[in-house]
Each structure stands twice: as structure tokens, then as C-alpha cells.
Protein backbone atom coordinates (compact mmCIF):
# COMPACT_ATOMS: atom_id res chain seq x y z
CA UNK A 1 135.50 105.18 118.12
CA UNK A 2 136.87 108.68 117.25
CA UNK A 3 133.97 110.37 114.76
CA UNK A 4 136.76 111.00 112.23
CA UNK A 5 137.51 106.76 111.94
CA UNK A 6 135.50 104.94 109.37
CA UNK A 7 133.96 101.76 110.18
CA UNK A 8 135.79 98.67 108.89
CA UNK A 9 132.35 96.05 109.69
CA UNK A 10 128.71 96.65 110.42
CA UNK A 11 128.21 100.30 111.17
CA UNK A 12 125.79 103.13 112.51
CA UNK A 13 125.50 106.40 112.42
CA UNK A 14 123.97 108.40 115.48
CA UNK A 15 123.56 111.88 116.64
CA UNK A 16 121.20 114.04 118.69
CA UNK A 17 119.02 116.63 117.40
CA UNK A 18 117.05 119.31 119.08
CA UNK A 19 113.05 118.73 117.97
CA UNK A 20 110.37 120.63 119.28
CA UNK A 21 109.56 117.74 122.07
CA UNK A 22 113.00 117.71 123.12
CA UNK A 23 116.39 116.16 121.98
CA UNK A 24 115.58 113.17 119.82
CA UNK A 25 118.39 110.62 119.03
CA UNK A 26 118.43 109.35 115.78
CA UNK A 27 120.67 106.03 114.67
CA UNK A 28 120.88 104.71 110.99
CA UNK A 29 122.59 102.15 109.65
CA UNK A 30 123.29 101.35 105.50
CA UNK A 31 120.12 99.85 105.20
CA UNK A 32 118.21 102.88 106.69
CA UNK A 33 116.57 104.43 109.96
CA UNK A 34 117.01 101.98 112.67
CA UNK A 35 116.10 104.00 115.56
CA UNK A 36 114.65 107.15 116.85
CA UNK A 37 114.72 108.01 120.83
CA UNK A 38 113.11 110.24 122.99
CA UNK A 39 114.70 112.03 125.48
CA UNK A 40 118.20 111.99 124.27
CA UNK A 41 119.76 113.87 127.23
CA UNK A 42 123.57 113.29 127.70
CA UNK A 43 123.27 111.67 130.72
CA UNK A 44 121.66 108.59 128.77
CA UNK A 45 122.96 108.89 125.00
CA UNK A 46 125.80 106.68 125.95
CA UNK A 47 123.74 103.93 127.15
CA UNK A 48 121.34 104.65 124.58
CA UNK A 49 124.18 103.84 122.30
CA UNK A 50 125.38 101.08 124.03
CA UNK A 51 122.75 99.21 123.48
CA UNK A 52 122.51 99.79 120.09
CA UNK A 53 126.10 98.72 119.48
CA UNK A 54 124.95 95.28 121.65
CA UNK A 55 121.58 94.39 119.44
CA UNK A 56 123.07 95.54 116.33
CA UNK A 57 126.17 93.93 116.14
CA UNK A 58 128.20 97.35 115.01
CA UNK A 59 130.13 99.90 115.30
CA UNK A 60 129.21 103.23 116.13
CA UNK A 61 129.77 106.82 114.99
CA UNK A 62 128.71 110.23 115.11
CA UNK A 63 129.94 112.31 112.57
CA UNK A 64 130.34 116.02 112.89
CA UNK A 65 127.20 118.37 112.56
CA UNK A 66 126.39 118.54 109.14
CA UNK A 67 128.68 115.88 107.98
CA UNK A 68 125.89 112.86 108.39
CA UNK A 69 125.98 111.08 105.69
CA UNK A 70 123.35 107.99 106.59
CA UNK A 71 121.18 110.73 108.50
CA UNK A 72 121.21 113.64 106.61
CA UNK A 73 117.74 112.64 104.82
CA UNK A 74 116.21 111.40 108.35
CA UNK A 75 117.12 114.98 110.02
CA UNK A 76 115.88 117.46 106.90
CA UNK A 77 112.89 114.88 107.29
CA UNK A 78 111.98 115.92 110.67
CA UNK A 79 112.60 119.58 110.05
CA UNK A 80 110.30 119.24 107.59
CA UNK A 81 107.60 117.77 110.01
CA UNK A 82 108.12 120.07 113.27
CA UNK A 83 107.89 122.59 110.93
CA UNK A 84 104.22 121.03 109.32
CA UNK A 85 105.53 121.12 105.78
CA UNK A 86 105.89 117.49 105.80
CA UNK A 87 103.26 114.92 106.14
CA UNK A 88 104.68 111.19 105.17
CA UNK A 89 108.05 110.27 105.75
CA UNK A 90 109.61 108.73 102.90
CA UNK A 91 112.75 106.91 104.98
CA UNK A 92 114.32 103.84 104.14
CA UNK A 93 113.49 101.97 107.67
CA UNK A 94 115.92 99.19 109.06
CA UNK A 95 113.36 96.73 110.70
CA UNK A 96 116.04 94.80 112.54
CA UNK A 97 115.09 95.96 115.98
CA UNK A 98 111.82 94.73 115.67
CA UNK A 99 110.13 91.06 114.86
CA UNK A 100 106.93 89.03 115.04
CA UNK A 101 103.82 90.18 115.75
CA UNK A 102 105.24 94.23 116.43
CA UNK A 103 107.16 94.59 113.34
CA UNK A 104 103.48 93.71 111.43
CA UNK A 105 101.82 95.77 113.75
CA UNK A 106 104.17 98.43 113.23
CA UNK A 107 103.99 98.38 109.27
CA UNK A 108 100.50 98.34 109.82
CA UNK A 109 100.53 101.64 111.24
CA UNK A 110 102.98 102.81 109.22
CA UNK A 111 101.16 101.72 105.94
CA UNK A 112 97.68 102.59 106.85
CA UNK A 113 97.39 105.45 109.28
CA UNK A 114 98.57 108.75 107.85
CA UNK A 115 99.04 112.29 109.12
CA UNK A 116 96.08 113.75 110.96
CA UNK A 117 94.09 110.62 111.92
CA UNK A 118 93.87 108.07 114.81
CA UNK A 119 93.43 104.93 115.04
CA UNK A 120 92.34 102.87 118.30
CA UNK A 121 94.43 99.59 119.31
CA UNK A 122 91.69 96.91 119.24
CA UNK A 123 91.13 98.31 115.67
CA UNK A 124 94.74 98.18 114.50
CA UNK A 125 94.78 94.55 116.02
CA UNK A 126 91.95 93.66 113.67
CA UNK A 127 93.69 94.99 110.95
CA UNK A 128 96.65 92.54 111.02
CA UNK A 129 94.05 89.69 111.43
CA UNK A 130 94.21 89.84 115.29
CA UNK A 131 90.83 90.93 116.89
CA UNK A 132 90.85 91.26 120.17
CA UNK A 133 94.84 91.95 120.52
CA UNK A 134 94.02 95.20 121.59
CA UNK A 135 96.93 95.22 124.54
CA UNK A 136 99.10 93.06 122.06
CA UNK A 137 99.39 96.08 119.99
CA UNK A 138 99.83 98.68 122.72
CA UNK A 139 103.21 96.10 123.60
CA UNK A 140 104.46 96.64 120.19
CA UNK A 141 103.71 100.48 120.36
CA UNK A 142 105.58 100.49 123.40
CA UNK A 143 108.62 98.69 121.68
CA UNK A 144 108.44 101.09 118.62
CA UNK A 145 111.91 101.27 117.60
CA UNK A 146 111.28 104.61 115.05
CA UNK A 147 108.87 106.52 117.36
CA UNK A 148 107.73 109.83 115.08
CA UNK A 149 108.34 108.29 111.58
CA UNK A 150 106.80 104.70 112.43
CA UNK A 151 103.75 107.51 114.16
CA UNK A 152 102.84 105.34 117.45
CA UNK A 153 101.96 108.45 118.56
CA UNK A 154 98.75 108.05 116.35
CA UNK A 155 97.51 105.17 118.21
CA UNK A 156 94.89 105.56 121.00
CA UNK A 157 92.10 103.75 122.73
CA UNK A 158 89.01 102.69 121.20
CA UNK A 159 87.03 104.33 123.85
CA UNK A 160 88.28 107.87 122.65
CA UNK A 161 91.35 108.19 125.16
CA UNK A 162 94.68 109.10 124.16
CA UNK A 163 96.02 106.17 126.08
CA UNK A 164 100.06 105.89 127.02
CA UNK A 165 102.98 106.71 124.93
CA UNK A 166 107.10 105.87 125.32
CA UNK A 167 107.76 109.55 124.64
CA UNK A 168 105.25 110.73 127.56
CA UNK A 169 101.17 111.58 127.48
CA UNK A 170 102.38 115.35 127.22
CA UNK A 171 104.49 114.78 124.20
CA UNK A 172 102.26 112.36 122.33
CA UNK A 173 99.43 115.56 122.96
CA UNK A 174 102.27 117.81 121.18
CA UNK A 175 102.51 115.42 118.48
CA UNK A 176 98.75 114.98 118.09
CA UNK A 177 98.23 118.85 118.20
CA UNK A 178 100.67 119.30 115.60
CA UNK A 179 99.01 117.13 113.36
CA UNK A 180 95.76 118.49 113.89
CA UNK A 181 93.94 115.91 115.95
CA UNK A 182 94.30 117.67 118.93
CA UNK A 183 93.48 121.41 119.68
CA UNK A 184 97.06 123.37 120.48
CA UNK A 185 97.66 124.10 123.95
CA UNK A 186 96.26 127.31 125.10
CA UNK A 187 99.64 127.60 127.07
């Protein structure tokens, strides 16, 4: 779809912004942020899109810089967090790309664990009523559909190790350095 056509159906808006861990795509749709993706380099946005356009059900488009309309609150947002000013996002979240036993997981987090702390899997499994779902819960961090704002990065192993992370162990240090949990790197 040409970015100057406006959706007649179901719609999303995408686009790719540069972020201090790389190029992040970001993907919104009326209802609000419906996915954030690492590692947005050209060579996979369309397939990254693709796929969003298959699950979704809609129409995609990608306005011109500065013209986002459905994004322009998600992209300030992050700004405002690479930057440290910001330490809650306060997004309206489209859930749609998640279900079950995730999507409470993942509201979990997002509820409970805020800026600057960590929580261990087996501990976020009891939490939703689920003790001993400690590699249940590293599934649904691994199908995190809002990575950074939905902070999976915050979620580690209960024996004190940062444990894996969609995004890469380097970047989910970066993350957890920026927040404080982690000393910065020296280089």
C-alpha cells in the first residue's frame, strides 16, 4: 500500500526507529501498541511486516517521518526511556498477538515489575498462581510481542543469572544497565 493511501478495513501503522540497541520496529494498530521488534534491519522489515499483515488481519502502512499518527506517543515514549527520563510506559497495548497463559504472564510483568528491579521466572510463575512454571514463563518471555514496554528484559533466573533474551544477552545487559540493575559497560 502506498504510505499516502488510507486504510479502508483493519489497519496498522509501522515504522522503524533508531534506539540505542539498534533499529527497533514498532507496529500499532487503533486499539494501541501491538508490536515492538528487535533488529529491524531492512533486510527483514518486510517479512517482519508480513507477518503482521497475516496474524492481524490488516492492512499496513507507514506513514512519513513525523506524520505517525497511531505511533507518535509510542516513539516520544521511547525517547523518553533511552534517554532515562522515563520510567513507566503509559501505552495503550493491543494484546491480540498474545493469549493464554503468556498474555497473563505478560501483564504480570507488566503490572508488577517496574523500572530498576528483577524478577526471577519461577517467581513470576508463582505470581500468576503457577509455581513451578518457571520455563512456562521463559516461553511467554520469548513470545513477548511488546519487548521494551511489556520489560521481558527484566526477567532473569532465580539463581541470579541473567538468563536468555529475544533481543540478545548483550542487549538485555544494555537494557538492564540502563535501568540501573546492571553496572554500565566499562567499554
Amino acid at each position: 500500500m502506498d504510505s499516502t493511501e488510507r486504510p479502508r478495513g483493519p489497519h496498522l501503522e509501522w515504522t522503524v526507529v533508531p534506539s540505542d540497541i539498534g533499529p527497533l520496529l514498532l507496529a500499532a494498530t487503533p486499539e494501541g501498541l501491538v508490536r515492538v521488534e528487535f533488529h529491524a534491519a531492512p533486510d527483514r522489515i518486510d517479512k517482519m511486516i508480513d507477518s503482521l499483515v497475516s496474524r492481524l488481519g490488516a492492512d499496513a502502512r507507514r506513514p512519513a517521518p513525523g506524520q505517525e499518527v497511531l505511533l507518535a506517543e509510542p516513539i516520544r515514549q521511547l525517547k523518553a526511556y533511552f534517554a532515562g527520563s522515563l520510567k513507566r510506559f503509559e501505552l495503550p497495548l493491543d494484546w491480540r498477538l498474545s493469549s493464554g497463559f503468556n498474555r497473563q504472564v505478560l501483564q504480570e510483568l507488566d503490572r508488577s515489575v517496574p523500572y530498576g528491579a528483577v524478577v526471577g521466572y519461577g517467581e513470576l510463575a508463582a505470581r500468576v498462581g503457577q509455581p513451578g512454571a518457571a520455563q512456562a514463563v521463559g516461553n511467554a518471555m520469548g513470545s513477548n510481542p511488546l519487548p521494551l514496554v511489556v520489560a521481558c528484559h527484566r526477567v532473569v533466573e532465580n539463581d541470579g543469572g541473567i538468563g536468555g533474551f529475544g533481543g540478545g544477552v548483550e542487549t538485555k545487559r544494555s537494557l538492564l544497565a540502563l535501568e540501573g540493575v546492571l553496572p554500565q559497560p566499562l567499554f
